[in-house]
N, C-alpha and C. Protein backbone atom coordinates (compact mmCIF):
# COMPACT_ATOMS: atom_id res chain seq x y z
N UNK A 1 -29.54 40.82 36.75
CA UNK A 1 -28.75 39.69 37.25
C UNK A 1 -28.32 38.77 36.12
N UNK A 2 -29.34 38.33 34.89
CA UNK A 2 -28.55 37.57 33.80
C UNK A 2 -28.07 37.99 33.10
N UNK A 3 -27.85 39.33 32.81
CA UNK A 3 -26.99 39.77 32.00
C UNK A 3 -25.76 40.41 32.62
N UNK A 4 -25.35 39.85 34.19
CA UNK A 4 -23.90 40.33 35.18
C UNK A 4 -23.78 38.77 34.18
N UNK A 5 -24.57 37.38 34.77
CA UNK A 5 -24.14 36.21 34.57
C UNK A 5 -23.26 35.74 33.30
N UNK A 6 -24.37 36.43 32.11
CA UNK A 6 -24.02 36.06 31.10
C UNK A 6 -22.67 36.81 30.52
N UNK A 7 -22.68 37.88 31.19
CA UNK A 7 -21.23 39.15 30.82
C UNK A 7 -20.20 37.49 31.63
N UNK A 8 -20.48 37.40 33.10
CA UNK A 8 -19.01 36.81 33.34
C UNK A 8 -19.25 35.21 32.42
N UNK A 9 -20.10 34.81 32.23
CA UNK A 9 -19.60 33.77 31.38
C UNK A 9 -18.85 33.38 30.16
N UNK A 10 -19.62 34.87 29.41
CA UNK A 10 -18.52 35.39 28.36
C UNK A 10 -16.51 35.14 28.55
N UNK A 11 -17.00 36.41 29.64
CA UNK A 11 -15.59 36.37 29.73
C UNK A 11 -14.36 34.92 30.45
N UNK A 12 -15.56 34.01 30.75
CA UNK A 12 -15.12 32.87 31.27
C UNK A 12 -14.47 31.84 29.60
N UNK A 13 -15.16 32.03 28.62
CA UNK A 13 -15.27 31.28 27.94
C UNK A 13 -13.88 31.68 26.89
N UNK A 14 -14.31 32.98 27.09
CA UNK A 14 -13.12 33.77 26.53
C UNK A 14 -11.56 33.29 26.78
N UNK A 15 -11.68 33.44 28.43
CA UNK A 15 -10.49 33.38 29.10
C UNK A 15 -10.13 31.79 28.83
N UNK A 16 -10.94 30.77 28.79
CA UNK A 16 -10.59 29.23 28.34
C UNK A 16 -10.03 28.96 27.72
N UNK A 17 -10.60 29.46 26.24
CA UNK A 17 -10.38 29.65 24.86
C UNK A 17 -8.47 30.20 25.10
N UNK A 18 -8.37 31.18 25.19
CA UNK A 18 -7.15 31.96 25.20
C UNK A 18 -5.96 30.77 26.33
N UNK A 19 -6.11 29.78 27.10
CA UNK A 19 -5.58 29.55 28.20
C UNK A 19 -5.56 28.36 26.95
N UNK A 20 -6.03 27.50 26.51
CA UNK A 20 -6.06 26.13 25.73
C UNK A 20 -5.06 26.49 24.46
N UNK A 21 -5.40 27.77 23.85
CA UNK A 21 -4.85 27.89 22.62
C UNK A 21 -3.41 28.09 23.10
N UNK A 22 -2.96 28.72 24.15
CA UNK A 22 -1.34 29.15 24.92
C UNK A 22 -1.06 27.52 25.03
N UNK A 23 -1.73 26.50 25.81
CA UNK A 23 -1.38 25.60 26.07
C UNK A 23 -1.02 24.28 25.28
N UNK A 24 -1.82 24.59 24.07
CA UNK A 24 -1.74 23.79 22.71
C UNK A 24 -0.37 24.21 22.19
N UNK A 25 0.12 25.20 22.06
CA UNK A 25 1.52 25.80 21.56
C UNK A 25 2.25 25.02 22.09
N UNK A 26 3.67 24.83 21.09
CA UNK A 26 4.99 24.00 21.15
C UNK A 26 5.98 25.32 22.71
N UNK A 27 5.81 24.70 23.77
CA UNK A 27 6.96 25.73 24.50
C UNK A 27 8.29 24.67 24.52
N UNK A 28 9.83 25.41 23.73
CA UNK A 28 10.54 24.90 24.29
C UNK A 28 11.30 25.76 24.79
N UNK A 29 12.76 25.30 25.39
CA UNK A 29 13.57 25.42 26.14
C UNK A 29 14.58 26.60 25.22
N UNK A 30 15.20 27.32 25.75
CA UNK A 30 16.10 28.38 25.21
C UNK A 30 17.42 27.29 24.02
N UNK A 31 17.45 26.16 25.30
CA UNK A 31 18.68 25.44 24.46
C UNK A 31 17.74 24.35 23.07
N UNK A 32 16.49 24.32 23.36
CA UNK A 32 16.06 23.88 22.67
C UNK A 32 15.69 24.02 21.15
N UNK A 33 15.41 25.52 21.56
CA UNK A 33 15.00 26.67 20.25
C UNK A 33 16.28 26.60 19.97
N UNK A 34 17.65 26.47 20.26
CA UNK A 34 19.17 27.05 19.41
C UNK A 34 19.06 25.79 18.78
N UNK A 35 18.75 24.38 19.40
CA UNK A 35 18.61 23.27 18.19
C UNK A 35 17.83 23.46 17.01
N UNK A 36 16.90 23.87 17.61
CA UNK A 36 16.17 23.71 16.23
C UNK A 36 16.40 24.63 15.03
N UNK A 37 16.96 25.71 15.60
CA UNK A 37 17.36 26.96 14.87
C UNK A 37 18.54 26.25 13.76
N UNK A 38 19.16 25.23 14.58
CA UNK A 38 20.36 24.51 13.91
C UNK A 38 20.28 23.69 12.59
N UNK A 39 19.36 22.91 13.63
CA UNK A 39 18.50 21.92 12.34
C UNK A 39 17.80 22.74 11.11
N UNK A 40 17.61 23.42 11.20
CA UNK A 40 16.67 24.35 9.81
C UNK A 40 17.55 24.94 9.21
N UNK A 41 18.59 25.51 9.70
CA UNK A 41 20.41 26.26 8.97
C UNK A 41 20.65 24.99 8.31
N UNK A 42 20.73 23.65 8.64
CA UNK A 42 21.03 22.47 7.81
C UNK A 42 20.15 22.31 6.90
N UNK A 43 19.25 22.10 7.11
CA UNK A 43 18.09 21.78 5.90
C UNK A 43 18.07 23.05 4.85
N UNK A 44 18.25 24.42 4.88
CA UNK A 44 18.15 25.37 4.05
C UNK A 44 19.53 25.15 3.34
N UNK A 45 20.31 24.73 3.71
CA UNK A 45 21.70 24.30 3.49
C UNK A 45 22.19 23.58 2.45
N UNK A 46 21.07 22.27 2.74
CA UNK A 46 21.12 21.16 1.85
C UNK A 46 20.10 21.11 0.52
N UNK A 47 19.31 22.25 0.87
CA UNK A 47 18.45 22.86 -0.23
C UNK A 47 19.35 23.70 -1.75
N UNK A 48 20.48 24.57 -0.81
CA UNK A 48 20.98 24.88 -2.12
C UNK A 48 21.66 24.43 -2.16
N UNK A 49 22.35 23.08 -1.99
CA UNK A 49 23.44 21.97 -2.40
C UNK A 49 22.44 21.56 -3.11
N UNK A 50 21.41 20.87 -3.08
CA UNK A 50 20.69 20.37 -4.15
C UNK A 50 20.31 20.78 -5.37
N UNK A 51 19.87 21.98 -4.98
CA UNK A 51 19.15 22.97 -6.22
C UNK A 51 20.67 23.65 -7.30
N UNK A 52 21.70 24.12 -6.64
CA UNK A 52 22.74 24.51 -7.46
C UNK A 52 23.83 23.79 -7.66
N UNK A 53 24.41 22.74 -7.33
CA UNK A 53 25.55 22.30 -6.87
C UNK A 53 25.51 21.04 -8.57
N UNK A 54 26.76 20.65 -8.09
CA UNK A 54 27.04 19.38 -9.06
C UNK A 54 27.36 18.15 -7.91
N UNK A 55 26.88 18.11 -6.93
CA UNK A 55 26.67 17.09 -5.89
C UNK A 55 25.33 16.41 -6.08
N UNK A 56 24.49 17.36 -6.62
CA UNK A 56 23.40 17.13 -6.09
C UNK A 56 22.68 16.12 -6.99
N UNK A 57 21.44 15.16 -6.09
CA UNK A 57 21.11 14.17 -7.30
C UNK A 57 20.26 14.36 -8.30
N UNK A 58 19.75 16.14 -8.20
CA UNK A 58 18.92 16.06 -9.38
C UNK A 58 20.18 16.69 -10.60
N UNK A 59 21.26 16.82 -10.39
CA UNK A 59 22.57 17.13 -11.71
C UNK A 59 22.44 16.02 -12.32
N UNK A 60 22.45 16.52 -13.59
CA UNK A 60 22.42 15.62 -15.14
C UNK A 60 21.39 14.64 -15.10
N UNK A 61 20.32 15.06 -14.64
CA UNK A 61 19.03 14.00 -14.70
C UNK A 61 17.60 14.84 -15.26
N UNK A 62 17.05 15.23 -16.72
CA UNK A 62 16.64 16.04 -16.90
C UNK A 62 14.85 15.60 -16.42
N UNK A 63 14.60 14.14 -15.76
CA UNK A 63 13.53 13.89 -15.41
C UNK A 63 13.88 14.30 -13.99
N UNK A 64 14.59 14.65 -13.16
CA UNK A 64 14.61 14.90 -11.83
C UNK A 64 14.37 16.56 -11.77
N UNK A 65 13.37 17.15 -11.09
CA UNK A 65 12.94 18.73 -10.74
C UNK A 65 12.96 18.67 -9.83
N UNK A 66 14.01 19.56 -9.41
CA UNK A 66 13.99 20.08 -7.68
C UNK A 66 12.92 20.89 -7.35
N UNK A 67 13.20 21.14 -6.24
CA UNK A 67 11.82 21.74 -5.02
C UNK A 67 12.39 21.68 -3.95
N UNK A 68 11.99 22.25 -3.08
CA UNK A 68 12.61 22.41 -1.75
C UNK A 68 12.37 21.31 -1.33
N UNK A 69 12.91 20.43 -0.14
CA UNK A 69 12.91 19.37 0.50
C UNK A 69 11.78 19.52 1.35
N UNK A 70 11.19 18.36 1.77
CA UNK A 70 9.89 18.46 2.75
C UNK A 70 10.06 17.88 4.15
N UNK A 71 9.56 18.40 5.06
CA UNK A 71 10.19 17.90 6.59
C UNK A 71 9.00 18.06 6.96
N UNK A 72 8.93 17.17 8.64
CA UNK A 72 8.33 17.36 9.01
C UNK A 72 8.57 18.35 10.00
N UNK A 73 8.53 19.22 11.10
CA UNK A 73 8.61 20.39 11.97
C UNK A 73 9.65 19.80 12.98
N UNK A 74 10.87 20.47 13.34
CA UNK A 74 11.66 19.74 13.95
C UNK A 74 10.85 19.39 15.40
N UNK A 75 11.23 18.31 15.92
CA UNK A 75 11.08 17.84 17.23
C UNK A 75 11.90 17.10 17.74
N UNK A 76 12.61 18.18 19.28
CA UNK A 76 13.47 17.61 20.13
C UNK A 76 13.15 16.70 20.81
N UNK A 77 12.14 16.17 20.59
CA UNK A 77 11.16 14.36 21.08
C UNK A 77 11.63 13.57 20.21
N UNK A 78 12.32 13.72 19.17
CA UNK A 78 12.62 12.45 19.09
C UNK A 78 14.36 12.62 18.70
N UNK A 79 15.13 13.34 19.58
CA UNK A 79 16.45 13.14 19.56
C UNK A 79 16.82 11.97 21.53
N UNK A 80 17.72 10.83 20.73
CA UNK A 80 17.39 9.94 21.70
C UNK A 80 19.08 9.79 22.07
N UNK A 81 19.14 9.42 23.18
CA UNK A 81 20.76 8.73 23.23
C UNK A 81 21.09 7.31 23.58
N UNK A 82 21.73 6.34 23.23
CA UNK A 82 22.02 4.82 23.06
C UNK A 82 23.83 4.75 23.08
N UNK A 83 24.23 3.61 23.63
CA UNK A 83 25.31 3.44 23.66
C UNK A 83 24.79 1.71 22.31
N UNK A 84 25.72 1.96 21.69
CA UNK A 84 25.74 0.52 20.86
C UNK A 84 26.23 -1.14 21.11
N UNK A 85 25.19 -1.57 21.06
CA UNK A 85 25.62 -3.22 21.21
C UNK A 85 25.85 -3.95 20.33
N UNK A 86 27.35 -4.32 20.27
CA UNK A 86 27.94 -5.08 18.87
C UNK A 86 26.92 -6.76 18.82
N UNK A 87 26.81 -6.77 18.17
CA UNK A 87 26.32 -8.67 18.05
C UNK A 87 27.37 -9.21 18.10
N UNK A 88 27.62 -10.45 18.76
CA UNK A 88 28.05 -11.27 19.10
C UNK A 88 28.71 -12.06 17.78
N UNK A 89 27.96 -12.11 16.78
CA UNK A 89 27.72 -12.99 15.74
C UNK A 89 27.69 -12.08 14.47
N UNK A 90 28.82 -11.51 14.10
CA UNK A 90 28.49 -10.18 13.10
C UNK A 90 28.12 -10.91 11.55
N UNK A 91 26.63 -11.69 11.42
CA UNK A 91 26.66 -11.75 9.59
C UNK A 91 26.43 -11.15 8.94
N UNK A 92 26.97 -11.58 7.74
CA UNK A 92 26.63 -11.15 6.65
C UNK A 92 25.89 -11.51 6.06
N UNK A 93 24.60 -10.26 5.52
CA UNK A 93 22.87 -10.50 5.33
C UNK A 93 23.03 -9.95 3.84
N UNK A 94 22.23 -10.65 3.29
CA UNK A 94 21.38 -10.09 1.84
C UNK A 94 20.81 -8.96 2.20
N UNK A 95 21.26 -7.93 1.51
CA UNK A 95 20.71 -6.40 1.32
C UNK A 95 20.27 -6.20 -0.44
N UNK A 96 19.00 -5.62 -0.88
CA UNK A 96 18.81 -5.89 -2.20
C UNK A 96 18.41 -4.21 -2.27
N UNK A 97 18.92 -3.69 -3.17
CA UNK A 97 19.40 -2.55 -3.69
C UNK A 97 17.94 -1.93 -4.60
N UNK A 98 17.57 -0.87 -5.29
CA UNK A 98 16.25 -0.86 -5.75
C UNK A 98 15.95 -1.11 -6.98
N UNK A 99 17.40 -1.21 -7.49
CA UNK A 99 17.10 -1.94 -8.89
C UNK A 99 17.33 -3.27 -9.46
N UNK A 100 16.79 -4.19 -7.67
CA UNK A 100 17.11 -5.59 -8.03
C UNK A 100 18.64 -6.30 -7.86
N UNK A 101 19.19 -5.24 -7.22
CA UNK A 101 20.77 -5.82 -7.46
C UNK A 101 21.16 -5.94 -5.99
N UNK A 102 21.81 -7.21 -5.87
CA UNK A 102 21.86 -8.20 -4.63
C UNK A 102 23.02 -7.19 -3.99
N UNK A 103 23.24 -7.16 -2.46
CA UNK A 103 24.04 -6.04 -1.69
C UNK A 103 24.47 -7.38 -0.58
N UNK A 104 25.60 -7.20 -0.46
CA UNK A 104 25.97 -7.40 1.34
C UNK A 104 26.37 -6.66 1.82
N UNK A 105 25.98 -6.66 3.47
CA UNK A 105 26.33 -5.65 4.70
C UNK A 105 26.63 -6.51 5.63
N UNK A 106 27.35 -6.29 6.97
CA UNK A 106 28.03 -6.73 7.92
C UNK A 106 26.84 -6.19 9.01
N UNK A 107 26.12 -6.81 9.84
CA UNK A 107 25.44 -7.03 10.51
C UNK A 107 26.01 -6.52 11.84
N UNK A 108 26.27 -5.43 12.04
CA UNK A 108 27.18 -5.26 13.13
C UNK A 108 26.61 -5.03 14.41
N UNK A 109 25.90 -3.97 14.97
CA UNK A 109 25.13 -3.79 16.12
C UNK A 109 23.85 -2.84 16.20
N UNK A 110 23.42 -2.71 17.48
CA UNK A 110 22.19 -2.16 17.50
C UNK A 110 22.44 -1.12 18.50
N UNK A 111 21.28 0.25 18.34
CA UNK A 111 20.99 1.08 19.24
C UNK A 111 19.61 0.77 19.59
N UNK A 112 19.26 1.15 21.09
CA UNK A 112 18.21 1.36 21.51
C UNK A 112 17.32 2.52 21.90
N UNK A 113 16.09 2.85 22.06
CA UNK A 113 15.99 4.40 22.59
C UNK A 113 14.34 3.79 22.93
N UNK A 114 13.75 4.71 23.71
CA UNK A 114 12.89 4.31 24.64
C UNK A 114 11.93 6.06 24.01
N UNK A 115 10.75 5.15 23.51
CA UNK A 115 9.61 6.32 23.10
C UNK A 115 8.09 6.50 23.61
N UNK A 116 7.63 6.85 24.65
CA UNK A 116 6.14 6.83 24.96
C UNK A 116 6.00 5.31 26.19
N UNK A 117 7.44 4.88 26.95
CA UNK A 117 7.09 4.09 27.52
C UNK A 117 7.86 2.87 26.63
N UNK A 118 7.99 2.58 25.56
CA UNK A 118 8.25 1.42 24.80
C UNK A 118 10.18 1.34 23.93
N UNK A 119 10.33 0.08 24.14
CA UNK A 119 12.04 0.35 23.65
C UNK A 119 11.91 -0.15 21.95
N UNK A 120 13.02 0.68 21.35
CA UNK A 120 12.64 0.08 20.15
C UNK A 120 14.30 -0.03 19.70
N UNK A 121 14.62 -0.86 18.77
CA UNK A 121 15.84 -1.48 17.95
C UNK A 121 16.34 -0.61 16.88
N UNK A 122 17.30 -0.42 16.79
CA UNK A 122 17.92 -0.01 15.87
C UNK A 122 19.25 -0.35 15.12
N UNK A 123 19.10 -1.09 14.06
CA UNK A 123 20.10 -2.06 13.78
C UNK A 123 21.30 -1.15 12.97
N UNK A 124 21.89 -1.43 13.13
CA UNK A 124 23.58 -0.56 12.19
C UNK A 124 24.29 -1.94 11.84
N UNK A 125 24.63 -1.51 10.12
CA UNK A 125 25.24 -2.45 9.08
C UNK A 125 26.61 -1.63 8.98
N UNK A 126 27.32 -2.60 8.55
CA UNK A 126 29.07 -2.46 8.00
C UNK A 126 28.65 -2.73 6.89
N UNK A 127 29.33 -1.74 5.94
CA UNK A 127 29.63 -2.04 4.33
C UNK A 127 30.85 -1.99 3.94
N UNK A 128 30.63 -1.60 2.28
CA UNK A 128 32.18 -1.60 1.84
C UNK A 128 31.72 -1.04 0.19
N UNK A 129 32.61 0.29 0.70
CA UNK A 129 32.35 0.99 -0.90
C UNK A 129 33.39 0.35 -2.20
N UNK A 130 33.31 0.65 -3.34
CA UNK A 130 34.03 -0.03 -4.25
C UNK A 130 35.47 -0.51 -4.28
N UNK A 131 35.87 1.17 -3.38
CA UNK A 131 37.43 0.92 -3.57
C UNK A 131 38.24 0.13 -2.32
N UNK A 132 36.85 -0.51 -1.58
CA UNK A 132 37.19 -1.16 -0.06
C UNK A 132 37.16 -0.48 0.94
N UNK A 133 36.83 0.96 0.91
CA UNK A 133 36.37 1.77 2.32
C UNK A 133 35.36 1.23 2.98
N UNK A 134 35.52 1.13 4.46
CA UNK A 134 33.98 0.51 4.69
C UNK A 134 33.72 2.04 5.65
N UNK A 135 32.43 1.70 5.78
CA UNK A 135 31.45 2.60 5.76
C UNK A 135 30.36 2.16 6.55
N UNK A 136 29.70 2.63 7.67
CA UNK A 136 28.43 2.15 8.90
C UNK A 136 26.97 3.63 8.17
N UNK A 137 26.11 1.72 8.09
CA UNK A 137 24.60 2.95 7.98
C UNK A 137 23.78 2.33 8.79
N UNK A 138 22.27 2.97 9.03
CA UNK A 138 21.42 2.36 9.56
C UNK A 138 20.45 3.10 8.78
N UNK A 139 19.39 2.04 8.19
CA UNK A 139 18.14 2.20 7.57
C UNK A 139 16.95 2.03 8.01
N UNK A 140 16.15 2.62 8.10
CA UNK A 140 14.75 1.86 8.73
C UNK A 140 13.51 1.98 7.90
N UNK A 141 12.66 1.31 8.43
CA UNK A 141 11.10 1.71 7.74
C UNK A 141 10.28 2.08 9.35
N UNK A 142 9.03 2.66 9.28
CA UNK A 142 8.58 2.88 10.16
C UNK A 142 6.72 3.12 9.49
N UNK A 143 5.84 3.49 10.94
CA UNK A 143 4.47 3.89 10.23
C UNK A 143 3.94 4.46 9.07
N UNK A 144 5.27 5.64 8.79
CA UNK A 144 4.84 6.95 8.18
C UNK A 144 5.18 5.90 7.03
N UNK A 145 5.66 5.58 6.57
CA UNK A 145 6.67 4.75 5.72
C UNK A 145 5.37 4.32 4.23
N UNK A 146 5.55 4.73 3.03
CA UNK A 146 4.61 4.26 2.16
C UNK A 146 3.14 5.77 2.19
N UNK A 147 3.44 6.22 3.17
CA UNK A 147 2.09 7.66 3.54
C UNK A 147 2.91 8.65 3.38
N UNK A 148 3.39 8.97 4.48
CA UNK A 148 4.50 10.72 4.83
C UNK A 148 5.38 10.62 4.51
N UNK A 149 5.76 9.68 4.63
CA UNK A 149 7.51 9.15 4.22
C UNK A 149 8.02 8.45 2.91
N UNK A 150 9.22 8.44 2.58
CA UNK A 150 9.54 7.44 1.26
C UNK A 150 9.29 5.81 0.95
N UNK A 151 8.42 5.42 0.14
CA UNK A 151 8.08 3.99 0.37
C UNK A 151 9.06 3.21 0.57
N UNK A 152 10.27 3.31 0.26
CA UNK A 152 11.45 2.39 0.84
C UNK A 152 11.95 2.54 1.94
N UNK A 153 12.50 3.84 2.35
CA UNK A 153 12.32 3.83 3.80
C UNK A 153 13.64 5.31 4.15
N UNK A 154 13.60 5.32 4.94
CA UNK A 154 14.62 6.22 5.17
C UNK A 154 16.09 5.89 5.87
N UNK A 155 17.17 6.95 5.91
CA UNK A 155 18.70 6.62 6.61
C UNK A 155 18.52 7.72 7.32
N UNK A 156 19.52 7.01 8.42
CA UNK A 156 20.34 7.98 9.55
C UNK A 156 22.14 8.02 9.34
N UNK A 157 22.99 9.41 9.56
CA UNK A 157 24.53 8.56 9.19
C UNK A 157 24.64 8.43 10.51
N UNK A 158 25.93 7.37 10.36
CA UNK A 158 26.41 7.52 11.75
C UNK A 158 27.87 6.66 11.18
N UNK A 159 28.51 7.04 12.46
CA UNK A 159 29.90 7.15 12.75
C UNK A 159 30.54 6.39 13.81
N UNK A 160 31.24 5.76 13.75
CA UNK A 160 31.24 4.21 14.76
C UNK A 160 32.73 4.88 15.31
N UNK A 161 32.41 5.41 16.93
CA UNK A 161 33.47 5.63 17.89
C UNK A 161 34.17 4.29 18.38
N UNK A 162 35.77 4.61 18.69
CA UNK A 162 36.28 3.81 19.07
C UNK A 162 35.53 3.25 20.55
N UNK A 163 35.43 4.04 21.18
CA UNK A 163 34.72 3.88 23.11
C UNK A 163 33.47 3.26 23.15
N UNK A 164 33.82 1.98 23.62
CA UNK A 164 32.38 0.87 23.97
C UNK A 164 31.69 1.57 24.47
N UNK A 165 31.70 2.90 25.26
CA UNK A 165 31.36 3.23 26.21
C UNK A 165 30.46 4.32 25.99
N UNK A 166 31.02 4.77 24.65
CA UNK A 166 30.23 6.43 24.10
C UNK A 166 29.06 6.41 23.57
N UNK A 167 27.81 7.33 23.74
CA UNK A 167 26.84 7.64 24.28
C UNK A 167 26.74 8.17 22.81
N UNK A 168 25.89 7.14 21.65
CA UNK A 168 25.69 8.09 20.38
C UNK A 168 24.50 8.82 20.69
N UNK A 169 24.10 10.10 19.95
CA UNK A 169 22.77 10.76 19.15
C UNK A 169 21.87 9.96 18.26
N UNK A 170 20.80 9.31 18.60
CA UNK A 170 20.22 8.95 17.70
C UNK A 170 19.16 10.02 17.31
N UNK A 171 19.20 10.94 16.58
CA UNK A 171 18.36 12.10 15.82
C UNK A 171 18.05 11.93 14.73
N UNK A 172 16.10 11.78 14.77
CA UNK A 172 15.35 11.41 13.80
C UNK A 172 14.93 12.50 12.87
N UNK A 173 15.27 13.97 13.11
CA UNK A 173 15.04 14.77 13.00
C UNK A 173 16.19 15.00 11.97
N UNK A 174 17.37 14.64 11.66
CA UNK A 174 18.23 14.43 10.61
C UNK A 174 17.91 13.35 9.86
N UNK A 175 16.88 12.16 9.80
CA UNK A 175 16.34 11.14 8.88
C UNK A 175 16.40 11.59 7.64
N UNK A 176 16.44 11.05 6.56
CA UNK A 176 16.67 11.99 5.67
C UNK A 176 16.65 10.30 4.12
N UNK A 177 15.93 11.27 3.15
CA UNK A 177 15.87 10.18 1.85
C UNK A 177 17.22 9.92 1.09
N UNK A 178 17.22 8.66 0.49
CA UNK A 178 18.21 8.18 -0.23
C UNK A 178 18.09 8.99 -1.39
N UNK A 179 18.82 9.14 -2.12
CA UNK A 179 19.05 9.73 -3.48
C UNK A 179 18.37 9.09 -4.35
N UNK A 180 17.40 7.67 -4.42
CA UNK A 180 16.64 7.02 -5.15
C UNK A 180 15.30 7.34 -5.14
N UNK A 181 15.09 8.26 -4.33
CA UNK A 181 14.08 9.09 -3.61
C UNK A 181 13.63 10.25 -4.73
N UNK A 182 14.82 10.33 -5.36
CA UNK A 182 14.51 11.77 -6.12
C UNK A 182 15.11 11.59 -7.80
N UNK A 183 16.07 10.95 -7.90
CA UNK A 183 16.47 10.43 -9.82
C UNK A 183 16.18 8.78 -9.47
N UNK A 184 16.38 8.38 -10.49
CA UNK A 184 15.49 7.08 -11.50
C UNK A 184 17.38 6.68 -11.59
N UNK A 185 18.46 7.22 -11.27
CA UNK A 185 19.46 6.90 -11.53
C UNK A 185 20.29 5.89 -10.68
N UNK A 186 19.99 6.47 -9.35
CA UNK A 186 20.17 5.67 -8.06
C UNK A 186 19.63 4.69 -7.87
N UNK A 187 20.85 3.58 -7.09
CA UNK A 187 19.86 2.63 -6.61
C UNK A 187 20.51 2.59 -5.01
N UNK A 188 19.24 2.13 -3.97
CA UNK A 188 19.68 2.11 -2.94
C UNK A 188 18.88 0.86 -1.86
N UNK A 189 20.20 1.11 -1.07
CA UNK A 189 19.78 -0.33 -0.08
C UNK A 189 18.10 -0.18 0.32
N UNK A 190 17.35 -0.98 0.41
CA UNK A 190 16.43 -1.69 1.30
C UNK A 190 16.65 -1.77 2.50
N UNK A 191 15.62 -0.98 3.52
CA UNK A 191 15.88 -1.73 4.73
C UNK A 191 15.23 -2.94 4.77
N UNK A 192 15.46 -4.27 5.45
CA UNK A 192 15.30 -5.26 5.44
C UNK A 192 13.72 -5.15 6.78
N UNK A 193 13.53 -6.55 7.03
CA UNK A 193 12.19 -6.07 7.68
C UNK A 193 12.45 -6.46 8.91
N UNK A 194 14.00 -6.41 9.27
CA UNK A 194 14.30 -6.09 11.04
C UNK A 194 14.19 -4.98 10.80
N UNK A 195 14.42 -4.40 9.89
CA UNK A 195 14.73 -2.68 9.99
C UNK A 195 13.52 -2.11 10.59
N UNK A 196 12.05 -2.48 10.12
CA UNK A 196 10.70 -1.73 10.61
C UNK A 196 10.87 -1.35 12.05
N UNK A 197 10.61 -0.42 12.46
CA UNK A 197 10.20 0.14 13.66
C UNK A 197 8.69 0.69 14.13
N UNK A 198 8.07 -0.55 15.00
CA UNK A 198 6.63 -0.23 14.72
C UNK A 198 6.33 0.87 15.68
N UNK A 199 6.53 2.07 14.98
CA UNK A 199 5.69 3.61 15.74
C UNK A 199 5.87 4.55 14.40
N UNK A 200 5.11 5.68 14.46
CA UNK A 200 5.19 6.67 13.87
C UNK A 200 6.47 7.27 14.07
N UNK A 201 7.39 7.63 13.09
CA UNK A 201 8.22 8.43 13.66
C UNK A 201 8.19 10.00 12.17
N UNK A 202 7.14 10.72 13.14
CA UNK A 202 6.78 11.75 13.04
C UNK A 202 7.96 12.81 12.58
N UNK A 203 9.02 12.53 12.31
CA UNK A 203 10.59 13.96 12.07
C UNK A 203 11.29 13.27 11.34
N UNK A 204 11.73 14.11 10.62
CA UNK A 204 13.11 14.51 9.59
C UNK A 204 12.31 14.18 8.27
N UNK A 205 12.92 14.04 6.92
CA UNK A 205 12.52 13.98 5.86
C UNK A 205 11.21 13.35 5.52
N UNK A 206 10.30 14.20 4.87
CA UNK A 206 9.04 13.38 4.49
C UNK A 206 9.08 12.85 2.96
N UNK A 207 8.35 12.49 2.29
CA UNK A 207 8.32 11.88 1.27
C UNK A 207 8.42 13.18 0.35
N UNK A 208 9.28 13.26 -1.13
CA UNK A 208 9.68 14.07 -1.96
C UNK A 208 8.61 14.32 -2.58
N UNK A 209 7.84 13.41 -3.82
CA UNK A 209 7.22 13.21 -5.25
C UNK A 209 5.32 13.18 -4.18
């Protein structure tokens, strides 16, 4: 009789084991896996733009050594959607650059996105490149920020639709380091400390060095 017991307990423990480890696994969605499949065609992408190209920011910098870029594992958890709210009051803020050199940006609006229950901010600046193009970024800092991530902080691009109405992508999973990140040549904006976003945000570019 204790050794029927102990046979089915075995196989009880067995069968647990095997049911936890299935259940611990990432399952996604068919359309989910073609994202991510997407996202990694980009990142292998931007690997040999970096490594061969004359784009790239380790060209003509003989202290900059490439390496493949570091990510964290894509996750369709944190692709969010927000329609944008212009401020009322668009100023113009001190942005300070990393080599000390004073920046202005146009304070323009915010996205929102909702993570674990909680809403969080996302501010988008108007600039203006040399020759007077202007140009929309949004920078942030977050948990990982100074640990996993780049101590200054990371960007998202984005692209400012005409339609009050249109429904951007906010995808953290495209986050991605400034070029100051990797040469001593660059200098780049600061996010400011509206920019912090207090959560982990676990996707897209981790810290290079």
């Amino acid at each position: 009789m204790m050794g029927i017991v102990s046979k089915f307990t075995i196989y009880i423990l067995i069968f647990t084991s095997a049911f936890l480890l299935i259940s611990c696994g990432k399952k996604y969605s068919p359309e989910h896996e073609r994202y991510i499949k997407s996202i990694e065609k980009e990142r292998a992408e931007k690997d040999s733009i970096f490594g061969q190209t004359s784009d790239s920011p380790f060209a003509g910098d003989s202290n900059a050594k490439f390496h493949r870029l570091v990510y964290y594992d894509v996750n369709p958890g944190f692709v969010f959607k927000s329609r944008l709210t212009e401020y009322r009051n668009k100023d113009t803020v001190k942005v300070f650059g990393t080599k000390g050199e004073e920046r202005k940006a146009v304070k323009y609006g915010y996205l929102k996105f909702n993570y674990s229950g909680a809403y969080y901010k996302l501010n988008m600046y108007k600039g203006f490149s040399k020759n007077g193009d202007e140009y929309f970024s949004i920078w942030f800092t977050d948990n990982t920020t100074g640990e996993e991530t780049y101590g200054v902080g990371r960007y998202l691009d984005f692209e400012l639709n005409a339609d009050p109405e249109y429904e951007y992508t906010i995808d953290f999973n495209k986050a991605y380091n400034p070029y100051c990140a990797y040469s001593a040549r660059y200098s780049c904006a600061i996010p400011t400390k509206e920019d912090y976003i207090n959560m982990a945000i676990t996707a897209g570019e981790k810290r290079f060095h």
